[in-house]
Every structure is written in structure tokens, then in C-alpha cells.
C-alpha atoms as a PDB file:
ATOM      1  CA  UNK A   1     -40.420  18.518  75.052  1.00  0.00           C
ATOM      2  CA  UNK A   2     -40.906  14.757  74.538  1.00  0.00           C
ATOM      3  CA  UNK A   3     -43.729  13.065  72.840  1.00  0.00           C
ATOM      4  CA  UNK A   4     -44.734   9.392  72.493  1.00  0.00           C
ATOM      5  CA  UNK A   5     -47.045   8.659  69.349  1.00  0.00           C
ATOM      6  CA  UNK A   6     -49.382   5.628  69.713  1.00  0.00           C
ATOM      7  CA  UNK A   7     -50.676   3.744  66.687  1.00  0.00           C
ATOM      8  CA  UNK A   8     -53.318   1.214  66.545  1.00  0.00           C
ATOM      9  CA  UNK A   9     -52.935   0.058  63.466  1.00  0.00           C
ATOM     10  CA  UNK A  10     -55.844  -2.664  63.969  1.00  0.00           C
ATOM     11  CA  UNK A  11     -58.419  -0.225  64.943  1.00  0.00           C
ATOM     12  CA  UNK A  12     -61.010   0.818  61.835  1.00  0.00           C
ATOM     13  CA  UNK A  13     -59.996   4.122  62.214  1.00  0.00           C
ATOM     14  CA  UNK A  14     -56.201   3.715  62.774  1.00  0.00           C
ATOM     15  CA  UNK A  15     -55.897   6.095  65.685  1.00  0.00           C
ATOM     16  CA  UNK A  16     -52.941   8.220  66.465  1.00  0.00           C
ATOM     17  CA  UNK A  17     -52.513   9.336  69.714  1.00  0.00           C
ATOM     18  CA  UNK A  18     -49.816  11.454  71.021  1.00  0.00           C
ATOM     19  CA  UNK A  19     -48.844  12.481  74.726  1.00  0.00           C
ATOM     20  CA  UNK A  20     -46.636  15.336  75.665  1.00  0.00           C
ATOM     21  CA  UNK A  21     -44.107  15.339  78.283  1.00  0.00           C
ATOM     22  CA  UNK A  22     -42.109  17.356  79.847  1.00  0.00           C
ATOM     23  CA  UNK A  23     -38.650  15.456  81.021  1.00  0.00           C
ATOM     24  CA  UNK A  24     -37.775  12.446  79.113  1.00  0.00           C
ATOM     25  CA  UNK A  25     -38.091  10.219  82.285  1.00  0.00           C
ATOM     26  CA  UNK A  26     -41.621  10.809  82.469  1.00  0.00           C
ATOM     27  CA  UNK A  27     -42.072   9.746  78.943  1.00  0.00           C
ATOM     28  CA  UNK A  28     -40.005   7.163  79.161  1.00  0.00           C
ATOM     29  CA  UNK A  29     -41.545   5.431  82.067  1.00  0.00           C
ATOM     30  CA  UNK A  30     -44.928   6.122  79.788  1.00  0.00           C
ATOM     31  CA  UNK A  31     -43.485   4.657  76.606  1.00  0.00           C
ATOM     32  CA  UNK A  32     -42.432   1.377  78.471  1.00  0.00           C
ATOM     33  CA  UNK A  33     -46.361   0.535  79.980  1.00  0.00           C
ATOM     34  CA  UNK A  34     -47.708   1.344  76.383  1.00  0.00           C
ATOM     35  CA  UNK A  35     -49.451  -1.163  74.119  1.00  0.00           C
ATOM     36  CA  UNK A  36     -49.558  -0.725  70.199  1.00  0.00           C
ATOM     37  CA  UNK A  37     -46.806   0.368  68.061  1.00  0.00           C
ATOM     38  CA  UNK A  38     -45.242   3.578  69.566  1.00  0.00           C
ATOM     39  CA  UNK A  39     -42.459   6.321  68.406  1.00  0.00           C
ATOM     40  CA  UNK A  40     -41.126   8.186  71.339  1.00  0.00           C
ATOM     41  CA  UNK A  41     -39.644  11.523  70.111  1.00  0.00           C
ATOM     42  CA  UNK A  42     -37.174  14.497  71.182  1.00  0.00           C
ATOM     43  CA  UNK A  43     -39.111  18.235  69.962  1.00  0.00           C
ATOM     44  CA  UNK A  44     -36.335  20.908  69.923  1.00  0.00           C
ATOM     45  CA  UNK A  45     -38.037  24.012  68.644  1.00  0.00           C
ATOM     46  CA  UNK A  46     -35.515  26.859  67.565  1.00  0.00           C
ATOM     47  CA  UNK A  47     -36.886  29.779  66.637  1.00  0.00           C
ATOM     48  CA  UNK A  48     -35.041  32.646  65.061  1.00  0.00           C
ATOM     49  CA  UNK A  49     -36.717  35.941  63.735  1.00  0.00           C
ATOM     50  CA  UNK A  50     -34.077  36.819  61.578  1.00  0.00           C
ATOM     51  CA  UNK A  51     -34.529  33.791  59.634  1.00  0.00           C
ATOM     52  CA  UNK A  52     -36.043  34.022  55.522  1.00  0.00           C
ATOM     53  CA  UNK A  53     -38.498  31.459  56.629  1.00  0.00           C
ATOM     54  CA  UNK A  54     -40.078  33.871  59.928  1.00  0.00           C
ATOM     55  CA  UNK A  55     -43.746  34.339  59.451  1.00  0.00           C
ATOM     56  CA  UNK A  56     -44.278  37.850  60.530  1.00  0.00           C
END
């Protein structure tokens, strides 16, 4: 999964808005038309129930 976080840091509120994608061309192609300050990020979720930190 792929995200791209958008900050407007010169809005009173100083939203954060994040969009999920799929395939890193999608977000890509979204990241480049974005205004703001933007992260765009890789989410590699590995789970493993044998693991002392599982939540049963």
C-alpha cells in the first residue's frame, strides 16, 4: 500500500490529509499534481502470530 500525506501548514487548523493507493504509479502520478507540503510513503505490514508483541 502507498500513501501520500498532505500538510497545510498555513491553514488554522493545520490539516493532515492522507490518500491511500494501491500501486505506487497511481500515487505517484497523485503526489506530483499535489499542492502543500507532502510525504509519499511505502506501508509494508508483516504480521506474524508467533510474535511476543501479537495481540490475541
Amino acid at each position: 500500500m502507498w500513501v501520500v500525506t498532505v500538510i497545510n501548514a498555513y491553514s488554522r487548523e493545520n490539516n493532515i490529509i492522507m490518500f491511500e493507493f494501491k500501486t505506487e504509479r497511481e500515487a505517484r502520478e497523485t503526489f506530483v499534481k499535489l499542492q502543500n507540503h507532502k510525504i509519499f510513503s511505502e506501508i509494508i505490514c508483516c504480521y506474524n502470530p508467533a510474535s511476543p508483541l501479537a495481540v490475541n
